[in-house]
C-alpha atoms as a PDB file:
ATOM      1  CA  UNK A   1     -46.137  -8.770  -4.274  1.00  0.00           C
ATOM      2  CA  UNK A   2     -43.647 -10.317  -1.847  1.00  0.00           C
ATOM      3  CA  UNK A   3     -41.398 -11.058  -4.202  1.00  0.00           C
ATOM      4  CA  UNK A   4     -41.137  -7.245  -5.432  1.00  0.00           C
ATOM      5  CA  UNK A   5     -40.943  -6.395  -2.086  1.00  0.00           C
ATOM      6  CA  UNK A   6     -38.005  -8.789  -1.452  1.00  0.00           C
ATOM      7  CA  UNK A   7     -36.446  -8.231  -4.491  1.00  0.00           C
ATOM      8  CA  UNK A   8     -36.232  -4.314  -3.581  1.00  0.00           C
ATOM      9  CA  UNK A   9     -35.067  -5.338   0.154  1.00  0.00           C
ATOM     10  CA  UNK A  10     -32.324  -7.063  -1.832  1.00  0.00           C
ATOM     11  CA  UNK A  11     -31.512  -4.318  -4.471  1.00  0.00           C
ATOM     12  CA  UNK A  12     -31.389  -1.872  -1.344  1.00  0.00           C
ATOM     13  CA  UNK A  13     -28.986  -4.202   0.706  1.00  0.00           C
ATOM     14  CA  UNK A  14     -26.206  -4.267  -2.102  1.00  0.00           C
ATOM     15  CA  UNK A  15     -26.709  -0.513  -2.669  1.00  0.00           C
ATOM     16  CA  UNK A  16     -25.336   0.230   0.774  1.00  0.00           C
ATOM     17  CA  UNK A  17     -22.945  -2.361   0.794  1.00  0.00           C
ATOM     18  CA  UNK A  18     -21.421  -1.504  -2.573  1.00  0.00           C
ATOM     19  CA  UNK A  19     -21.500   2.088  -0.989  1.00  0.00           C
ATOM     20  CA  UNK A  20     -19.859   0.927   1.688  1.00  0.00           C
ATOM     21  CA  UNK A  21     -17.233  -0.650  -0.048  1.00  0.00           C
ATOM     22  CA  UNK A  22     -16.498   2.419  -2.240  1.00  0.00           C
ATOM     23  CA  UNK A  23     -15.837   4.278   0.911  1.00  0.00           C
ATOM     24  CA  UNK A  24     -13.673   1.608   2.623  1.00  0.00           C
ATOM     25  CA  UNK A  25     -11.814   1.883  -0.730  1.00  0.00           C
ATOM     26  CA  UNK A  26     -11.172   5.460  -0.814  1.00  0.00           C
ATOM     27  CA  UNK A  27     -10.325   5.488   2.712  1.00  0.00           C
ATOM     28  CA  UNK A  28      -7.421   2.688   2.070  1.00  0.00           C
ATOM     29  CA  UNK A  29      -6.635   4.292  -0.870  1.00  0.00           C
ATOM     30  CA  UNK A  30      -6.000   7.881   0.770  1.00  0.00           C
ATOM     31  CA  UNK A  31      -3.769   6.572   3.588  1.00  0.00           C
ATOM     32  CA  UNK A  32      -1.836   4.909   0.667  1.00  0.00           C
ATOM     33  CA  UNK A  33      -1.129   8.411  -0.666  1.00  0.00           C
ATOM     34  CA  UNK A  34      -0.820   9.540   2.565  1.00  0.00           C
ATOM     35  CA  UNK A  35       2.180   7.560   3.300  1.00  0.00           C
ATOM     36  CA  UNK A  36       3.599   7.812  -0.583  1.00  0.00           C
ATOM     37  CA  UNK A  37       3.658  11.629  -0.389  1.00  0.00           C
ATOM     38  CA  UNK A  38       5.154  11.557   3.437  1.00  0.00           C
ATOM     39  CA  UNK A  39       7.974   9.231   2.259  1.00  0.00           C
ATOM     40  CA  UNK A  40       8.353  11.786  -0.984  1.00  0.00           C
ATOM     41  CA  UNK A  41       8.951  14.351   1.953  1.00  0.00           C
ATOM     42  CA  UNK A  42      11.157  12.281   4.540  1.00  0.00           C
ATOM     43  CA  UNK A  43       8.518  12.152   7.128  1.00  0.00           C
ATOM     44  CA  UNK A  44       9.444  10.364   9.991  1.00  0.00           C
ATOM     45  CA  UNK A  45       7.272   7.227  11.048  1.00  0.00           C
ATOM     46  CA  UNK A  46       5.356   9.808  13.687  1.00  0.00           C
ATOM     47  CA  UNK A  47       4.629  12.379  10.817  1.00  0.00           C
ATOM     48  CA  UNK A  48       3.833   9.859   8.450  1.00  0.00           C
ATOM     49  CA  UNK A  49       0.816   8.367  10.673  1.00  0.00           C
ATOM     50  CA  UNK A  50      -0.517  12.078  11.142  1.00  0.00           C
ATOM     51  CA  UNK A  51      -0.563  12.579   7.251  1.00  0.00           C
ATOM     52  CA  UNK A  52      -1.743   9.813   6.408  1.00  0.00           C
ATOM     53  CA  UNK A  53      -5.373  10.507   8.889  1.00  0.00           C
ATOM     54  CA  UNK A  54      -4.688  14.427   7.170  1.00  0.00           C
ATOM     55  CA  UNK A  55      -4.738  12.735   3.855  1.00  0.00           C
ATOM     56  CA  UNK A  56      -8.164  10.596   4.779  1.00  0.00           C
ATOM     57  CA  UNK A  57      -9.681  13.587   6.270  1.00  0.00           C
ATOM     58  CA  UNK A  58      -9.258  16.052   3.456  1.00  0.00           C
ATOM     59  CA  UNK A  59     -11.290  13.345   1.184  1.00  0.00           C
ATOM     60  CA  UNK A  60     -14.431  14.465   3.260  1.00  0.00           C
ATOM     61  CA  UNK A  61     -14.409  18.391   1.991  1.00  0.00           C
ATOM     62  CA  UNK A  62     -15.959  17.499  -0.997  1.00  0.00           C
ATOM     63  CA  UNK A  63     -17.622  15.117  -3.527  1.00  0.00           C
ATOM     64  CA  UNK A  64     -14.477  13.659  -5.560  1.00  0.00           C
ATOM     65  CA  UNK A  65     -10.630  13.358  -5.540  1.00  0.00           C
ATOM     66  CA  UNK A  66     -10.570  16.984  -6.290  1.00  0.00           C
ATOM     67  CA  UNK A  67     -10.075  17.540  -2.562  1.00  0.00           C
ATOM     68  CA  UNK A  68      -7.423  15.330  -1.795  1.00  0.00           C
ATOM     69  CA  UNK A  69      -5.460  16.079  -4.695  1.00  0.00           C
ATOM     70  CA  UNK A  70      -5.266  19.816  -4.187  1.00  0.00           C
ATOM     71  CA  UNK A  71      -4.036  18.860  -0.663  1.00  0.00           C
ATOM     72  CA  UNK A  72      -0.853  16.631  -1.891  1.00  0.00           C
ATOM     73  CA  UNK A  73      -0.633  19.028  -4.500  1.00  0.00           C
ATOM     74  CA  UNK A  74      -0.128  22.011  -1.613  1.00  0.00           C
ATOM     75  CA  UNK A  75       2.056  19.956   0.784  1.00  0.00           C
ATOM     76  CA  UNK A  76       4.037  18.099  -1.896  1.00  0.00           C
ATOM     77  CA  UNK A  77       4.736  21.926  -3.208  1.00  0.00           C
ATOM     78  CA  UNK A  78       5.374  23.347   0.120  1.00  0.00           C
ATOM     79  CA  UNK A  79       8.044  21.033   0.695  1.00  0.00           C
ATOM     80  CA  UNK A  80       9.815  21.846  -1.855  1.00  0.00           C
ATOM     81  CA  UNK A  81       9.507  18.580  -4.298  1.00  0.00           C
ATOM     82  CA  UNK A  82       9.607  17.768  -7.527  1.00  0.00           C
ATOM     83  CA  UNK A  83       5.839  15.820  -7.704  1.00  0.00           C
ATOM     84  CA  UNK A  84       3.497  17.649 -10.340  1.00  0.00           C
ATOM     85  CA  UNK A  85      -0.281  17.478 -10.291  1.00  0.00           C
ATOM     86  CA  UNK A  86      -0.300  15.105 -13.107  1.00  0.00           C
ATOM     87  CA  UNK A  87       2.267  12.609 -11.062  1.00  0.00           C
ATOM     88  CA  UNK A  88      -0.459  12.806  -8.343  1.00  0.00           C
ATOM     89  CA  UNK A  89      -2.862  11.808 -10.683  1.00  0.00           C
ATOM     90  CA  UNK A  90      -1.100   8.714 -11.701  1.00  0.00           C
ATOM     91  CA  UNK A  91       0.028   7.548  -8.098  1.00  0.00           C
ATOM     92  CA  UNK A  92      -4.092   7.881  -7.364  1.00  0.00           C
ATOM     93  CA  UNK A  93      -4.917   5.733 -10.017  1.00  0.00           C
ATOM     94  CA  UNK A  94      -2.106   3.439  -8.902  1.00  0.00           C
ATOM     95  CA  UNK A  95      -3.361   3.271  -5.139  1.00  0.00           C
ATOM     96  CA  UNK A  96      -6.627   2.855  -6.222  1.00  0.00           C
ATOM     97  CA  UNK A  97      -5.747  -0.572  -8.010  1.00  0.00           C
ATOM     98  CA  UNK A  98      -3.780  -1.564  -4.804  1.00  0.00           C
ATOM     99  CA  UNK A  99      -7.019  -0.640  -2.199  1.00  0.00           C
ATOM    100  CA  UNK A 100      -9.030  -2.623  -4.336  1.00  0.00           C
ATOM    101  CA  UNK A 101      -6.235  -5.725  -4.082  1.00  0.00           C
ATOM    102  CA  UNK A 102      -5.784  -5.270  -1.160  1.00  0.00           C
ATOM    103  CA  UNK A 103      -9.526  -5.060  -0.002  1.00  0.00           C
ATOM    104  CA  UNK A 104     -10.173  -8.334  -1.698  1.00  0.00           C
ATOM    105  CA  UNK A 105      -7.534 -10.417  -0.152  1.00  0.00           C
ATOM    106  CA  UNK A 106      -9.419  -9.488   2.865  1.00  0.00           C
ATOM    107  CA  UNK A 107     -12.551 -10.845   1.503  1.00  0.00           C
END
């Protein structure tokens, strides 16, 4: 019995830490757009560290990348660039690869 019980102590420890992870990941991964999509719109270095948090804070309307897409999507338009949903897309997949790198050179 107290080895089903510490097995399930165990199962439950690497839930939350691969949950945890996943966050931390998203997070990096959303100030990576964040600065991508303020140098697509010759932000200076002061803008650029307010989108950035913008970008990381739009990522907690809703389950998903739906969210933060729609908001690069909106700004990216509004300033008059030449950046298409699907080129969002790609640069999330991209900055997803590069959160994960970079999160395990920390490790």
């Amino acid at each position: 019995m107290t080895n089903f019980k510490d097995r399930e102590r165990a199962e439950e420890a690497k839930f939350a830490m691969d949950e945890e992870t996943a966050f931390r990941i998203a997070a990096r991964r959303n100030r990576l757009l964040g600065e991508w999509a303020a140098g697509v719109m010759n932000l200076t270095p002061e803008e650029t560290d307010a989108y950035k948090k913008a970008v990381v804070q739009a990522d907690f309307e809703e389950a998903g990348d739906e969210d933060v897409i729609r908001k690069l999507l909106g700004d990216l338009t509004a300033a008059e660039t030449d950046v298409s949903e699907s080129d969002i897309r790609t640069k999330l997949e991209e900055m997803t690869i590069e959160a994960k790198r970079q999160m395990m050179g920390e490790a």
